[in-house]
N, C-alpha and C. Protein backbone atom coordinates (compact mmCIF):
# COMPACT_ATOMS: atom_id res chain seq x y z
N UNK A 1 -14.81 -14.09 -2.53
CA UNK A 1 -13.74 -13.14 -2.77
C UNK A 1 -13.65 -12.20 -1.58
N UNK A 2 -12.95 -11.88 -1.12
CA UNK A 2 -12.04 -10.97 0.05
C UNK A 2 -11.75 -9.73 -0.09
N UNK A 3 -11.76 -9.27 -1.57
CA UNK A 3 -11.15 -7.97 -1.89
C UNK A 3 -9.92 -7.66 -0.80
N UNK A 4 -9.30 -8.47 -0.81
CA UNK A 4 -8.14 -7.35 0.33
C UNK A 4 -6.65 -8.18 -0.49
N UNK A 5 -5.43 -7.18 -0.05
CA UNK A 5 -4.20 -7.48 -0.36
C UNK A 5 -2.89 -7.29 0.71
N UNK A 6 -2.11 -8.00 0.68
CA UNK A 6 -1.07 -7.99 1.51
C UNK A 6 0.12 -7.41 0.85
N UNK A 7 0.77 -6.83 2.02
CA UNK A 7 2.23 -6.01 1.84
C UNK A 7 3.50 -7.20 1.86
N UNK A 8 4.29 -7.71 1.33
CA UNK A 8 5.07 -8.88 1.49
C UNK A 8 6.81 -8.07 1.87
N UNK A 9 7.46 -8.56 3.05
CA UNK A 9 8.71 -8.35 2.87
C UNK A 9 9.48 -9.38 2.99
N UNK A 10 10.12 -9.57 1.75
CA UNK A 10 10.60 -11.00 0.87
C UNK A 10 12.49 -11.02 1.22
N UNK A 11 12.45 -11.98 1.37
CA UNK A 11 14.29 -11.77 2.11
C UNK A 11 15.19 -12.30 0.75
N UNK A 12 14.37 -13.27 -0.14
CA UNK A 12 14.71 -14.02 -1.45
C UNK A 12 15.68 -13.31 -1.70
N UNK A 13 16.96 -13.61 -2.30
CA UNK A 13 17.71 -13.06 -3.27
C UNK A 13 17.84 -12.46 -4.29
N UNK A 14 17.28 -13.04 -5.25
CA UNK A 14 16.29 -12.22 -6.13
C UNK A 14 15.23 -12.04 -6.07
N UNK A 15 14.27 -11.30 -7.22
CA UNK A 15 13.01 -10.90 -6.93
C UNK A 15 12.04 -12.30 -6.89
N UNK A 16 11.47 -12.19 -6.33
CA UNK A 16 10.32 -13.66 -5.89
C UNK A 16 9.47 -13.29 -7.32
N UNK A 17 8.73 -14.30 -7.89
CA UNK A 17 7.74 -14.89 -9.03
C UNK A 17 6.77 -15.46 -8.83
N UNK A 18 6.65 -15.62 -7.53
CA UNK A 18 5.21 -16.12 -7.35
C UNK A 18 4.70 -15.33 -5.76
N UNK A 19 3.28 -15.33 -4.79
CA UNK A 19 3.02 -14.82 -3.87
C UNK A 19 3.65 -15.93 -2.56
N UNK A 20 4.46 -15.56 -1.98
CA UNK A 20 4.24 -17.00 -0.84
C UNK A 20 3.53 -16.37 0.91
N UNK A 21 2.50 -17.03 0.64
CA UNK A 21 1.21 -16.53 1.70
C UNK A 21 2.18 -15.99 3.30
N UNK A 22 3.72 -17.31 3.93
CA UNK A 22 3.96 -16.86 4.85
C UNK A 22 4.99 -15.44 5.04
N UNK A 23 4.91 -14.71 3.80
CA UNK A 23 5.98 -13.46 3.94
C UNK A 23 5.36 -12.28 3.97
N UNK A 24 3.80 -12.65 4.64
CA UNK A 24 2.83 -11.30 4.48
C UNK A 24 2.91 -10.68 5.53
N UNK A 25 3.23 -9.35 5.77
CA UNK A 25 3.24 -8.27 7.14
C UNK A 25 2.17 -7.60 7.15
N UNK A 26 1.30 -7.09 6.02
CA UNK A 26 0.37 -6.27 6.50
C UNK A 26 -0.59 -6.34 5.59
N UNK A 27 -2.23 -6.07 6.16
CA UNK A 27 -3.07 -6.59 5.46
C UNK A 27 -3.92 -5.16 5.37
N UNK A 28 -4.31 -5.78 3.83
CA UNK A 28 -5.12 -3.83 2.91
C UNK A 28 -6.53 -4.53 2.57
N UNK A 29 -7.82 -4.04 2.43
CA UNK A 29 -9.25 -4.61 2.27
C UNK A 29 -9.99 -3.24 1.34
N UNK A 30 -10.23 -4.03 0.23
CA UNK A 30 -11.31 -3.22 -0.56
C UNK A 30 -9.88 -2.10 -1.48
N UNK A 31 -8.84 -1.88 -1.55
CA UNK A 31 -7.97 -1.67 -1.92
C UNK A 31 -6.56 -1.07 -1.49
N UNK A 32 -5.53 -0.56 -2.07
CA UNK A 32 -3.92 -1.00 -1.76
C UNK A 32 -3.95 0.43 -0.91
N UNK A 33 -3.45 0.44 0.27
CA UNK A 33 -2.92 1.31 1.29
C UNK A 33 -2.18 2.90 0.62
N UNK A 34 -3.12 3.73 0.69
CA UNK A 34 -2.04 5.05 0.25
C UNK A 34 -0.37 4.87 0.78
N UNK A 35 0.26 4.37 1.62
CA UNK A 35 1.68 4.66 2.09
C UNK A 35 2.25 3.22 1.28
N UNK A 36 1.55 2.13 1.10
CA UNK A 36 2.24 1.38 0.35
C UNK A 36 2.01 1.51 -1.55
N UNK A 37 1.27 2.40 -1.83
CA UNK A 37 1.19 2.63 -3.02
C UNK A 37 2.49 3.88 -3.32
N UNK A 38 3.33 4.51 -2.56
CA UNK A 38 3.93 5.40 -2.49
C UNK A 38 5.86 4.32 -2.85
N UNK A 39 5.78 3.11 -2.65
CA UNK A 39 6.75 2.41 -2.58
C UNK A 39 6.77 2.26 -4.00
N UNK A 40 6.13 1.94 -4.61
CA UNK A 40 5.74 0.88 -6.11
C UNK A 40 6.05 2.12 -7.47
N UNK A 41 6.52 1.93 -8.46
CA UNK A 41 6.34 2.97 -9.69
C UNK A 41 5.71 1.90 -10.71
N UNK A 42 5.34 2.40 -11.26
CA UNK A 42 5.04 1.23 -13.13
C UNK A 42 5.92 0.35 -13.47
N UNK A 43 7.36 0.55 -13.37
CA UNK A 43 8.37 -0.37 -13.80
C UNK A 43 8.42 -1.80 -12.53
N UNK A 44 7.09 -1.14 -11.24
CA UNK A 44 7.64 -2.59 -10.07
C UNK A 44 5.92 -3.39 -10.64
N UNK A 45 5.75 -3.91 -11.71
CA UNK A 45 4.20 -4.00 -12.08
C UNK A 45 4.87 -5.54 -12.37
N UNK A 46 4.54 -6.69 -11.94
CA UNK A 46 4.58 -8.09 -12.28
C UNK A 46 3.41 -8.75 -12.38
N UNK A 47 3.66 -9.99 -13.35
CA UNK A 47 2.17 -10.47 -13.52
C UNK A 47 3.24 -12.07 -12.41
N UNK A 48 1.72 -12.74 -11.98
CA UNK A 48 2.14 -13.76 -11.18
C UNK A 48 0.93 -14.93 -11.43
N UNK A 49 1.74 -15.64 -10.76
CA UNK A 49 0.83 -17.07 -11.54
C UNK A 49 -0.01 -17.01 -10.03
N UNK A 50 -1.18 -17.51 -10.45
CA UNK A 50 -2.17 -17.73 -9.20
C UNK A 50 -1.74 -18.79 -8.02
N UNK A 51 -2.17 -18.37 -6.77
CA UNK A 51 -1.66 -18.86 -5.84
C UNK A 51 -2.71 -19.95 -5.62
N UNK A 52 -1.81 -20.99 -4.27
CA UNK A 52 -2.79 -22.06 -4.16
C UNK A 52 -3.85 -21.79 -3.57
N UNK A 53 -5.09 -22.00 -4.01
CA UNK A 53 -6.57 -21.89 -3.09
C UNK A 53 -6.77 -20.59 -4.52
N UNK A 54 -6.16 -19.79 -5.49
CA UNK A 54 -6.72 -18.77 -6.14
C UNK A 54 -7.86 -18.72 -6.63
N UNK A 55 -8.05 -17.68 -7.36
CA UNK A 55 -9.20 -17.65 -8.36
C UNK A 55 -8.73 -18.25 -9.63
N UNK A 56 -7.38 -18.50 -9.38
CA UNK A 56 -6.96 -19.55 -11.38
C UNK A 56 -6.92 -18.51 -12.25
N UNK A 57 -6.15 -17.18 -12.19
CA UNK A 57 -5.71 -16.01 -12.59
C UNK A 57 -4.70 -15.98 -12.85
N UNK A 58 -3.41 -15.53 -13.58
CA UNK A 58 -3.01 -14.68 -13.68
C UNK A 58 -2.63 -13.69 -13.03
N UNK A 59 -2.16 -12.53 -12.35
CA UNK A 59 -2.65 -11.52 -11.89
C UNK A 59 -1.60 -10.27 -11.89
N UNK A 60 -1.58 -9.17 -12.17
CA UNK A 60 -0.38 -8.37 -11.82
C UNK A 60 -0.22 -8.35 -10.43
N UNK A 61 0.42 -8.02 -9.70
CA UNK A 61 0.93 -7.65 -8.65
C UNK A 61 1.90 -6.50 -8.65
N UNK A 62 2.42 -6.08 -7.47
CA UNK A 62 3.90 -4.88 -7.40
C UNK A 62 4.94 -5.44 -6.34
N UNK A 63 6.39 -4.95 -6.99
CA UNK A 63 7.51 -5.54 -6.19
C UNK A 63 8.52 -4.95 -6.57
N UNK A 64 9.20 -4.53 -5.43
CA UNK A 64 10.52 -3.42 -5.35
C UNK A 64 11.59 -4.02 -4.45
N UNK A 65 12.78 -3.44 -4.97
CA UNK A 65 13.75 -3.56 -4.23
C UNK A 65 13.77 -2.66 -2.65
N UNK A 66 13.70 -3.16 -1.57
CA UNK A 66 12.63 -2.49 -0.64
C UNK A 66 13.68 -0.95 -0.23
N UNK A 67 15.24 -1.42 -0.59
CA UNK A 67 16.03 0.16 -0.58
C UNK A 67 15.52 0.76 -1.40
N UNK A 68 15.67 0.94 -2.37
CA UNK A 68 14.47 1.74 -3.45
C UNK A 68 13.08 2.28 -3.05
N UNK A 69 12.26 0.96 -2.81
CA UNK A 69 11.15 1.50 -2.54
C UNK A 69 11.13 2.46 -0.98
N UNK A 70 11.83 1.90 -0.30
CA UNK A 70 11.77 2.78 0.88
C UNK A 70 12.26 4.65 0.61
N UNK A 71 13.32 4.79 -0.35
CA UNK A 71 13.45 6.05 -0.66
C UNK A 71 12.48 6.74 -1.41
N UNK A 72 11.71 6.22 -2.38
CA UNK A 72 10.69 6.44 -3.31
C UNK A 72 9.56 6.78 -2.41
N UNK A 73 9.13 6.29 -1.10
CA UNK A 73 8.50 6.70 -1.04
C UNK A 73 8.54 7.88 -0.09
N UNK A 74 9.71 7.91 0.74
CA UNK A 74 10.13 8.96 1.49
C UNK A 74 10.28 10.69 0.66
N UNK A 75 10.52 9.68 -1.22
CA UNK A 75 10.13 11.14 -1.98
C UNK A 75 8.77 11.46 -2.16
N UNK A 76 7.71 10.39 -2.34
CA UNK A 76 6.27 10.72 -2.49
C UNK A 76 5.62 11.24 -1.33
N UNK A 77 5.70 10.80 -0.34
CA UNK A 77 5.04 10.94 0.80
C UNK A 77 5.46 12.78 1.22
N UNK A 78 6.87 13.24 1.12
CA UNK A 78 7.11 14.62 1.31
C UNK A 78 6.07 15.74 0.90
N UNK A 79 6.10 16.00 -0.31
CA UNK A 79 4.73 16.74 -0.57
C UNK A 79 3.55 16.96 -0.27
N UNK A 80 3.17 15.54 0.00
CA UNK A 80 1.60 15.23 0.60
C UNK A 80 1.53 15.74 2.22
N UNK A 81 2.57 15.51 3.17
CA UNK A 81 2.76 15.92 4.43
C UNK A 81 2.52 17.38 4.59
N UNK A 82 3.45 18.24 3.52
CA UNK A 82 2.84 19.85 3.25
C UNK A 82 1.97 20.51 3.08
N UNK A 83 1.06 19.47 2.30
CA UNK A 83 -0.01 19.87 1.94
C UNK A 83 -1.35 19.48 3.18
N UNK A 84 -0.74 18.25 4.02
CA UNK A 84 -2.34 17.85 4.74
C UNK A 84 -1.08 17.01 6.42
N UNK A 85 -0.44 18.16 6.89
CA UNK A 85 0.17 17.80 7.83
C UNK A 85 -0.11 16.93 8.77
N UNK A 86 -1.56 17.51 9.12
CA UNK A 86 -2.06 16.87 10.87
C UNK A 86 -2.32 15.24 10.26
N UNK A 87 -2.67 15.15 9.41
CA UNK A 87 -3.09 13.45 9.00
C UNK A 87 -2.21 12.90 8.77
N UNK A 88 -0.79 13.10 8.23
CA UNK A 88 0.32 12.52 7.13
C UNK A 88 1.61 12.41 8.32
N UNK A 89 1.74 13.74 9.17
CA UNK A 89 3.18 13.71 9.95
C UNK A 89 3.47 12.74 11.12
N UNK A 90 2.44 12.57 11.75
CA UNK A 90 2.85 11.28 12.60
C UNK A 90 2.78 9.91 12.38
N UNK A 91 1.26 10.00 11.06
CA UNK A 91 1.51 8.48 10.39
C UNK A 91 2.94 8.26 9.48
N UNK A 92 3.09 9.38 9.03
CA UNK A 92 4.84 9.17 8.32
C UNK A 92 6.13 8.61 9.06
N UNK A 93 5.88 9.11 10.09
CA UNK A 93 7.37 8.87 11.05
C UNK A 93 7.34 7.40 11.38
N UNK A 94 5.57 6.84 11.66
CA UNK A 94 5.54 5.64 12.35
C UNK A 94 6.17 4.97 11.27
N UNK A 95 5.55 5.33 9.61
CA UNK A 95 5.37 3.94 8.64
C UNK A 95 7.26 3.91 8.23
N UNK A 96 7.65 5.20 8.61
CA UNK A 96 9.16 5.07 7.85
C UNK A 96 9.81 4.12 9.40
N UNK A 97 9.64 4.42 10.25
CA UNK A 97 10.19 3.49 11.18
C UNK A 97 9.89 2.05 11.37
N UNK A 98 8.79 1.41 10.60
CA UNK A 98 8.71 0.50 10.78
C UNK A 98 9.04 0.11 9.38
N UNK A 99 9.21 0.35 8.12
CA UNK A 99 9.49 0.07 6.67
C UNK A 99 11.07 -0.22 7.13
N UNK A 100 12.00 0.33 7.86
CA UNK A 100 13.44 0.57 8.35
C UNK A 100 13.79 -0.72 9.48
N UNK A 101 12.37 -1.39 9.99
CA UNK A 101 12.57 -2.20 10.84
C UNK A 101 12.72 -3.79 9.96
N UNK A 102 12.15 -3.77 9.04
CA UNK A 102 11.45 -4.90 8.01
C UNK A 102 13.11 -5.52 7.79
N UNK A 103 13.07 -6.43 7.88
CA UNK A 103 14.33 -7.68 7.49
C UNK A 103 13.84 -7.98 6.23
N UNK A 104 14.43 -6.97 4.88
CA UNK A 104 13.82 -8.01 3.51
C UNK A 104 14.57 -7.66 2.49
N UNK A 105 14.81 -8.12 1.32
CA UNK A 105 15.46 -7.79 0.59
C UNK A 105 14.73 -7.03 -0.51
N UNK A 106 13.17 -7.25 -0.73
CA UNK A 106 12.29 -7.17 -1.39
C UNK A 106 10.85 -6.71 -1.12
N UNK A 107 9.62 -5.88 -1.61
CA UNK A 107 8.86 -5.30 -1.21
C UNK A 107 7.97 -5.75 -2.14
N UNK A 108 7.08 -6.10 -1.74
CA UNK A 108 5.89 -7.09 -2.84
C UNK A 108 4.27 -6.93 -2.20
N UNK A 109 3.06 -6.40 -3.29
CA UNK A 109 2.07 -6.53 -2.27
C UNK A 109 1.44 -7.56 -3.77
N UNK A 110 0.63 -8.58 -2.58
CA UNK A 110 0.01 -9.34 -3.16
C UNK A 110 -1.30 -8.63 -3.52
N UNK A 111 -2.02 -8.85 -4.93
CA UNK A 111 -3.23 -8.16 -5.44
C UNK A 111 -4.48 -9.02 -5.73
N UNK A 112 -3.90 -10.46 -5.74
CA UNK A 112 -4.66 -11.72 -6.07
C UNK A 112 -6.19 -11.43 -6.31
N UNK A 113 -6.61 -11.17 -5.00
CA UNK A 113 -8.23 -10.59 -4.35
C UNK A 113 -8.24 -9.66 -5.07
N UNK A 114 -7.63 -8.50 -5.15
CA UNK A 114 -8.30 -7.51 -6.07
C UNK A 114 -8.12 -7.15 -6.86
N UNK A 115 -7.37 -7.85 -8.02
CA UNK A 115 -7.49 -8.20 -9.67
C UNK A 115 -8.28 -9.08 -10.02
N UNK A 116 -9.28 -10.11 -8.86
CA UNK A 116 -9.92 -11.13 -9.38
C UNK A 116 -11.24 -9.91 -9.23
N UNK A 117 -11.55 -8.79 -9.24
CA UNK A 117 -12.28 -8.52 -8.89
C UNK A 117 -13.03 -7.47 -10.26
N UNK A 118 -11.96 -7.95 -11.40
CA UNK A 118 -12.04 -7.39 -12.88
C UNK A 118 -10.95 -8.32 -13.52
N UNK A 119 -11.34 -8.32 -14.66
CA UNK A 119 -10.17 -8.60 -15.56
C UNK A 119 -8.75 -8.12 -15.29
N UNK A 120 -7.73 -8.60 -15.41
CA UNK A 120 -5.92 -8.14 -15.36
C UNK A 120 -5.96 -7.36 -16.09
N UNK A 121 -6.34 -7.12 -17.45
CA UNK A 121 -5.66 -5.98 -18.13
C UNK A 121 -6.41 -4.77 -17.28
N UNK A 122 -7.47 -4.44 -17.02
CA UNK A 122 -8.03 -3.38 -16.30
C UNK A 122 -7.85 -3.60 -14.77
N UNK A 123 -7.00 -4.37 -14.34
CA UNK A 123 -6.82 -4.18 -12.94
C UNK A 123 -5.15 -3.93 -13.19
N UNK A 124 -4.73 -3.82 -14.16
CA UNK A 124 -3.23 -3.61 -14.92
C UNK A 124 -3.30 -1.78 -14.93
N UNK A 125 -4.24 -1.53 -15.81
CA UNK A 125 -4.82 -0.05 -16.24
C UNK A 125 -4.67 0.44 -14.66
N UNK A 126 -5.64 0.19 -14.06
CA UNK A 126 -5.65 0.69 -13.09
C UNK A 126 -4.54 1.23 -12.01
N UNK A 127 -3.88 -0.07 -11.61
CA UNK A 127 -2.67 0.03 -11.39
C UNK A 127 -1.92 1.37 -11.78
N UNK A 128 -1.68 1.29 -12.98
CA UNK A 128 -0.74 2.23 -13.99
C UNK A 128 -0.85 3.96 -13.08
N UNK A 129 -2.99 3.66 -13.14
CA UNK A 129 -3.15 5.46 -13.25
C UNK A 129 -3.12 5.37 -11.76
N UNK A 130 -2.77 4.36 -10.55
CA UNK A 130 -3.18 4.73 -9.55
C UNK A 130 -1.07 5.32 -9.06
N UNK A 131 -0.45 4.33 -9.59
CA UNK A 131 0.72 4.72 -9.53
C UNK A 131 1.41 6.15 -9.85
N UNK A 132 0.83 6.30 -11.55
CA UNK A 132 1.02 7.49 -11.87
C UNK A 132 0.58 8.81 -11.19
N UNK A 133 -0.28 8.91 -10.47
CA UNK A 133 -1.42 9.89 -9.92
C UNK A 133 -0.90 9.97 -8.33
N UNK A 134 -0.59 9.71 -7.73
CA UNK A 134 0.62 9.48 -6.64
C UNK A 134 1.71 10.33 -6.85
N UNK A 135 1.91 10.83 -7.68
CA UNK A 135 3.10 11.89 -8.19
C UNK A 135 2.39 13.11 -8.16
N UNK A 136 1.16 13.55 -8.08
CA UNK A 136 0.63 14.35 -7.93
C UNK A 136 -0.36 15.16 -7.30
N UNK A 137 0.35 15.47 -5.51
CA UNK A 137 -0.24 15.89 -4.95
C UNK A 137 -1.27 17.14 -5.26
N UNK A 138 -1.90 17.00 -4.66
CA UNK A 138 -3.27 18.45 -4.71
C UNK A 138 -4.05 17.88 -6.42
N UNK A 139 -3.59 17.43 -7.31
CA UNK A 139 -4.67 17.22 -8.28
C UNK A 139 -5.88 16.28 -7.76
N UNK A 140 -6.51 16.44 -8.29
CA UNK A 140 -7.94 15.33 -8.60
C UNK A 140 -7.19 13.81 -8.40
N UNK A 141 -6.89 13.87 -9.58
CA UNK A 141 -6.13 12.09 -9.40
C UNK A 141 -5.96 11.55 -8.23
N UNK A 142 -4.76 12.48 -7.60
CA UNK A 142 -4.60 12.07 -6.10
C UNK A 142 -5.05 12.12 -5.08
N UNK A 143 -6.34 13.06 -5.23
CA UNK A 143 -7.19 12.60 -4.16
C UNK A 143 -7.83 10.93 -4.68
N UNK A 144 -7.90 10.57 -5.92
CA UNK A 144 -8.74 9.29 -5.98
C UNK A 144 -7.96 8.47 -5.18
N UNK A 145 -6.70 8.30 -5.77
CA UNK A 145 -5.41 7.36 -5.09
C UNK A 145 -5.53 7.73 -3.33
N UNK A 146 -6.20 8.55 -2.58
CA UNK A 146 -5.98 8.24 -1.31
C UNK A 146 -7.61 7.61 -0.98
N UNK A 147 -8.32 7.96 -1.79
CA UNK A 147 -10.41 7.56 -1.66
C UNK A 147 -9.78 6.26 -2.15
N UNK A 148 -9.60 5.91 -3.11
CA UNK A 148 -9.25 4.11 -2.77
C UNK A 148 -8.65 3.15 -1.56
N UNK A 149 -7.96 4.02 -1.61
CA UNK A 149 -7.21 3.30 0.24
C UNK A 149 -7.72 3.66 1.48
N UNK A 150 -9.42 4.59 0.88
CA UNK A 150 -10.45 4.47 1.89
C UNK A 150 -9.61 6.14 3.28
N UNK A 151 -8.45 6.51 2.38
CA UNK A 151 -7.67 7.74 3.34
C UNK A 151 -8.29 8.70 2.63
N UNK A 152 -9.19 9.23 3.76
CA UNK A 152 -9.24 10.58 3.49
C UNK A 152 -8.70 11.99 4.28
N UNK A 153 -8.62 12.97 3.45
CA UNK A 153 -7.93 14.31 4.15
C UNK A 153 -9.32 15.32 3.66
N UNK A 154 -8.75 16.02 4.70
CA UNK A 154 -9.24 17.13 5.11
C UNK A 154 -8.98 18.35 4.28
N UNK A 155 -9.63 19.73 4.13
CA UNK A 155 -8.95 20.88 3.32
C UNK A 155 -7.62 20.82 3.82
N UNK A 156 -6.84 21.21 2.87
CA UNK A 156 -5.51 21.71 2.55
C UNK A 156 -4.68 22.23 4.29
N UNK A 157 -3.92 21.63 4.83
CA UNK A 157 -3.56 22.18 6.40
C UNK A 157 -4.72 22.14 7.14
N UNK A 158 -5.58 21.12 7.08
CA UNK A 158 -6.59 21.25 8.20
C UNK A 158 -6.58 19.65 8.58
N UNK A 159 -7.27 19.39 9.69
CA UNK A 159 -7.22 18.28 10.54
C UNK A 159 -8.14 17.34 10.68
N UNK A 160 -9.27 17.71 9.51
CA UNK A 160 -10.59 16.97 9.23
C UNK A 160 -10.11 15.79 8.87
N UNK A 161 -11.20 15.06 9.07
CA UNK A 161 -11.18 13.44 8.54
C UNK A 161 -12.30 12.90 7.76
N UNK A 162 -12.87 12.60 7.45
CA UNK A 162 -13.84 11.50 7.80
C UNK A 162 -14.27 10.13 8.02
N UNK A 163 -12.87 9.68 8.50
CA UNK A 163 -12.45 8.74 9.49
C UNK A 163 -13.16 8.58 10.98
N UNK A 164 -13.15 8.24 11.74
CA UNK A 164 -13.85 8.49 12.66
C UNK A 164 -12.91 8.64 13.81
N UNK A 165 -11.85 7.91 13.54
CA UNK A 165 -10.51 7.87 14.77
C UNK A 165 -9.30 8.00 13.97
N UNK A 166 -8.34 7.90 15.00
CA UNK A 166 -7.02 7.92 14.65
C UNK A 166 -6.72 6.76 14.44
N UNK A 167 -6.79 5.72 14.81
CA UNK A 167 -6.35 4.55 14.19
C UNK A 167 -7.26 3.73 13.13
N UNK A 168 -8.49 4.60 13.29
CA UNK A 168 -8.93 3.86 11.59
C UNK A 168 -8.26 5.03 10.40
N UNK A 169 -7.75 5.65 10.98
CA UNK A 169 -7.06 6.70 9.53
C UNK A 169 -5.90 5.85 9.29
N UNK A 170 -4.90 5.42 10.10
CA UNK A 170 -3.49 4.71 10.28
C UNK A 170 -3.74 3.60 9.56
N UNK A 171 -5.28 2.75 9.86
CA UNK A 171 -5.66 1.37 8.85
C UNK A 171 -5.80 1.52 8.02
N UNK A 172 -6.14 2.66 7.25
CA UNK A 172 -6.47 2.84 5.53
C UNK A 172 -5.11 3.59 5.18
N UNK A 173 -4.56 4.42 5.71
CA UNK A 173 -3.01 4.45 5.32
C UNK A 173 -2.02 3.96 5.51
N UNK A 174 -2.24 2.58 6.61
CA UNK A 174 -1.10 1.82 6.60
C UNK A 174 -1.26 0.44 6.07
N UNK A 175 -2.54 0.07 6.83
CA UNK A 175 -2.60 -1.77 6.62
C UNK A 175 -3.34 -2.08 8.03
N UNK A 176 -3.11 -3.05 7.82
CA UNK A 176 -3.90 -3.68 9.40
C UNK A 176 -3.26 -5.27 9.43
N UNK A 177 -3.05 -5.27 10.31
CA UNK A 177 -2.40 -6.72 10.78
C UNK A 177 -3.58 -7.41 11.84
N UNK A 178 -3.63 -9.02 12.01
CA UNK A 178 -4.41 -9.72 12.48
C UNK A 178 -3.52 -10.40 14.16
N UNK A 179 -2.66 -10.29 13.73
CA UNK A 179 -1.64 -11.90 14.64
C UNK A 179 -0.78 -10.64 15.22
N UNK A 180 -0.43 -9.43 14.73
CA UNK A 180 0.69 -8.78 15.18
C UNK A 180 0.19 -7.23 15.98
N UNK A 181 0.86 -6.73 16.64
CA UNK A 181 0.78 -5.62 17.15
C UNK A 181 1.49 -4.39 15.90
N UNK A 182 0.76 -3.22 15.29
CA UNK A 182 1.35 -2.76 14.47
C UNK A 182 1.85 -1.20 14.75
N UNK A 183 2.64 -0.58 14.99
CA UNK A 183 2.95 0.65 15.53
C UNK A 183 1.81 1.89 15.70
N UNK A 184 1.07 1.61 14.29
CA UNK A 184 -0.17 2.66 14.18
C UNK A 184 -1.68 1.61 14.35
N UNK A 185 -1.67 0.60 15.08
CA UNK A 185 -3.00 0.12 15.23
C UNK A 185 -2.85 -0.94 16.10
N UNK A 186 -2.34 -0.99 17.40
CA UNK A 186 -1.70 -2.08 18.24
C UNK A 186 -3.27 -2.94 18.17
N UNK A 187 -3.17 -4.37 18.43
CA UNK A 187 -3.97 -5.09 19.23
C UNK A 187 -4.79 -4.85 20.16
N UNK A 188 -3.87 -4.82 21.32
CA UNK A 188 -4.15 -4.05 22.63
C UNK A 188 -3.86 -2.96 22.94
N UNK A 189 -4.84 -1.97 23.08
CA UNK A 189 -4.53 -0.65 22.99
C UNK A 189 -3.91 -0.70 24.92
């Protein structure tokens, strides 16, 4: 098992029903990216039939209409920038410029790896409170929702990390790509 998940931007017409491995842009490990958890609400929660090579699951997954999700998260992400500027304002500008670059009709992250990593209904649960808790900057909750995506901030307007760089902060709040150059974590620096 891999524990990691991919960001999908799906051009399909309608919403896609299953994962298809070549529509993956960006890759999340050990769990789902604070800036792509900001796209998704409870109502984008799909269950999907296991992919080829799976664990033979079931699995929920998330998937949005990517106009939607792109505004949704341009509303989530606002608050959080106020509250923890130096970490949030330049990774914001990159991730909205490249979410604006994406050719898709559709916004999908595959969870496969990390619903096999518990049961669906509690990787369902989870889901729910990690979505819900995203609506609420400065509580408890939402600090968990950014300690899962391995993003951490600093006190309130301060510039701490405990990240070690700037582009391992950009990898736990954006994704990480293998094959591609990514605005906040190029290849070749």
């Amino acid at each position: 098992m891999a524990n990691r998940c991919a960001l999908l931007a799906l051009s399909a017409p309608d919403a896609p029903t299953v994962y298809d491995a070549p529509e993956g842009v960006v890759g999340g490990s050990y769990g789902i990216p604070w800036f792509w958890l900001t796209l998704f609400a409870t109502e984008d929660l799909v269950v999907w039939p296991p992919s080829d090579g799976g664990w033979g699951e079931e699995y929920t997954a998330l998937i949005a209409d990517k106009e939607v999700a792109a505004a949704r998260s341009q509303s989530r992400v606002r608050p959080a920038r106020e509250i923890w500027p130096a970490q949030i304002d330049t990774l914001a500008a990159t991730w909205f410029e490249f979410l604006g670059q994406l050719d898709a009709a559709w916004l999908a992250v595959w969870t496969e790896d990390l619903a096999a990593m518990t049961d669906d209904a509690s990787w369902r649960a989870s889901l729910i409170g990690l979505l819900t808790a995203i609506d609420h900057p400065g509580d408890e909750r939402f600090r968990n929702v950014l300690a899962q995506s391995w993003f951490e901030v600093g006190p309130r307007h301060h510039s701490e990390s405990a990240l070690s760089s700037a582009s391992g902060l950009a990898v736990a709040a954006c994704g990480y790509a293998c094959s591609v150059d990514l605005p906040w974590n190029p290849l070749h620096p």
